[in-house]
Protein backbone atom coordinates (compact mmCIF):
# COMPACT_ATOMS: atom_id res chain seq x y z
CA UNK A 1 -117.87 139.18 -50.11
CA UNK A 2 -116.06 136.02 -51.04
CA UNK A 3 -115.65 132.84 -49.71
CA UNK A 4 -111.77 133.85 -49.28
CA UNK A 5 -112.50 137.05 -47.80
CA UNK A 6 -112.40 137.23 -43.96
CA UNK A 7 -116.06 137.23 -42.85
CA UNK A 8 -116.94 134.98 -45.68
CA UNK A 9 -119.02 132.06 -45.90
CA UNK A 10 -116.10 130.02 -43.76
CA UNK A 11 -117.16 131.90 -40.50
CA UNK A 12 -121.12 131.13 -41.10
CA UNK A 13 -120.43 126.91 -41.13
CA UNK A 14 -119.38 125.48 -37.83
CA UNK A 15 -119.71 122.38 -38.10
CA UNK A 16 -121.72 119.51 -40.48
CA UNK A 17 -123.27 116.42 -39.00
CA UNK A 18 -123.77 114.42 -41.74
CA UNK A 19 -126.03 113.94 -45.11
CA UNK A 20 -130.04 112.81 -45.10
CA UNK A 21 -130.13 110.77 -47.92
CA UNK A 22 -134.52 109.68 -48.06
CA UNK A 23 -135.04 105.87 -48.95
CA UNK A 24 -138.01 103.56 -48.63
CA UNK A 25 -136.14 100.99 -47.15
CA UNK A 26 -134.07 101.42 -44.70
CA UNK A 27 -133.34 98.21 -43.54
CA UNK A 28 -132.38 97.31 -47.12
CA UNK A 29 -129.94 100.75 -47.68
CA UNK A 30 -128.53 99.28 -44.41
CA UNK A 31 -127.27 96.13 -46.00
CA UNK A 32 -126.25 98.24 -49.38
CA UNK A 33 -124.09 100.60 -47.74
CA UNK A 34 -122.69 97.78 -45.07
CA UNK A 35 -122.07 94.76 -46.97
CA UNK A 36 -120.91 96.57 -50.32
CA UNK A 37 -119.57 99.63 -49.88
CA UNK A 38 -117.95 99.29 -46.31
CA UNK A 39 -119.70 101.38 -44.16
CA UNK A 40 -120.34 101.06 -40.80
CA UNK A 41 -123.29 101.14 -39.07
CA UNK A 42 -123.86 103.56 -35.95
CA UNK A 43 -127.70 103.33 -34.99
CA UNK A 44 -130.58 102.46 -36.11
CA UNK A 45 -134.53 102.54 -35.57
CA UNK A 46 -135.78 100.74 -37.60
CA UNK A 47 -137.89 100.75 -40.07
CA UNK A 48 -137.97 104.96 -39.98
CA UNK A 49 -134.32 105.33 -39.31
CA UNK A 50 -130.37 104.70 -39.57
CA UNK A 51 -126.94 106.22 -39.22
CA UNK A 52 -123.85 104.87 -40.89
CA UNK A 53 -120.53 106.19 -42.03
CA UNK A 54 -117.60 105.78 -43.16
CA UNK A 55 -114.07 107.32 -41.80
CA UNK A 56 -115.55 110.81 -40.70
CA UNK A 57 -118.28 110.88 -43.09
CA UNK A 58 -122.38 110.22 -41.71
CA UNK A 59 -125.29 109.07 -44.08
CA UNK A 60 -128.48 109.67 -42.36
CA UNK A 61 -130.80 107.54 -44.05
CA UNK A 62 -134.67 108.27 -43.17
CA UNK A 63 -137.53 106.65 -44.35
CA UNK A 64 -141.28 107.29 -45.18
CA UNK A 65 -141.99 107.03 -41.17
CA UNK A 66 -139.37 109.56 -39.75
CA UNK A 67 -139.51 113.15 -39.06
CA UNK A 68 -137.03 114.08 -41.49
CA UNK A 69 -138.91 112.77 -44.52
CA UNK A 70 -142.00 115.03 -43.73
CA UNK A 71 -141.99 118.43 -46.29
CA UNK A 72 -140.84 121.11 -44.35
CA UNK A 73 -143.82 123.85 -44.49
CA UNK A 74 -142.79 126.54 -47.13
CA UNK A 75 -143.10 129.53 -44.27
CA UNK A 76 -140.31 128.08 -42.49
CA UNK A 77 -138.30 126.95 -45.60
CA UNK A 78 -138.55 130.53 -46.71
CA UNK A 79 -137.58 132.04 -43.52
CA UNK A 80 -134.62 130.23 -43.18
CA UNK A 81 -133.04 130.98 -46.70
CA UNK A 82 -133.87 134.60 -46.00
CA UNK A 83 -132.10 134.06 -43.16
CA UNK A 84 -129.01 132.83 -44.51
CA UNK A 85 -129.36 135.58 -47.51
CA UNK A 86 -128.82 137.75 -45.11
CA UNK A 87 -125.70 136.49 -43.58
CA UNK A 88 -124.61 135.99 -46.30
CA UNK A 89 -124.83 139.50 -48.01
């Protein structure tokens, strides 16, 4: 099965929410992705986390002292992908 084939890959995605991108500083990637690049920011809690974006597009950033930049335990990492093999077969 293709991506092109009905009951592809195109069914399985329903939506994205944005990109994780892990930094130590997220009060500095703030300013980075504000003041030079154009983004705008959404939230923020600092200093473990921050949303911004720009047009449609959402860069989560997470630092050493939120959730998302603990290692997620290999049982469930490998239970997911065998989970998405599947749909994917």
């Amino acid at each position: 099965m293709t991506v092109d084939q009905p009951g592809g890959n195109e069914d399985f995605i329903l939506g994205y929410h944005g990109t994780r991108y892990q930094t130590r500083d997220v009060q500095r990637a703030v300013e980075f992705y504000t003041r030079h690049l154009g983004f705008k920011l959404e939230h923020q809690q600092l200093p473990a986390f921050a949303t911004v974006s720009l047009s449609d597009f959402k860069l989560l950033l997470s630092g050493p002292g939120a959730s998302g930049s603990r290692p997620m335990p290999m049982v469930v990492a490998k239970t997911r992908a065998a989970g998405i093999a599947s749909l994917c077969a």
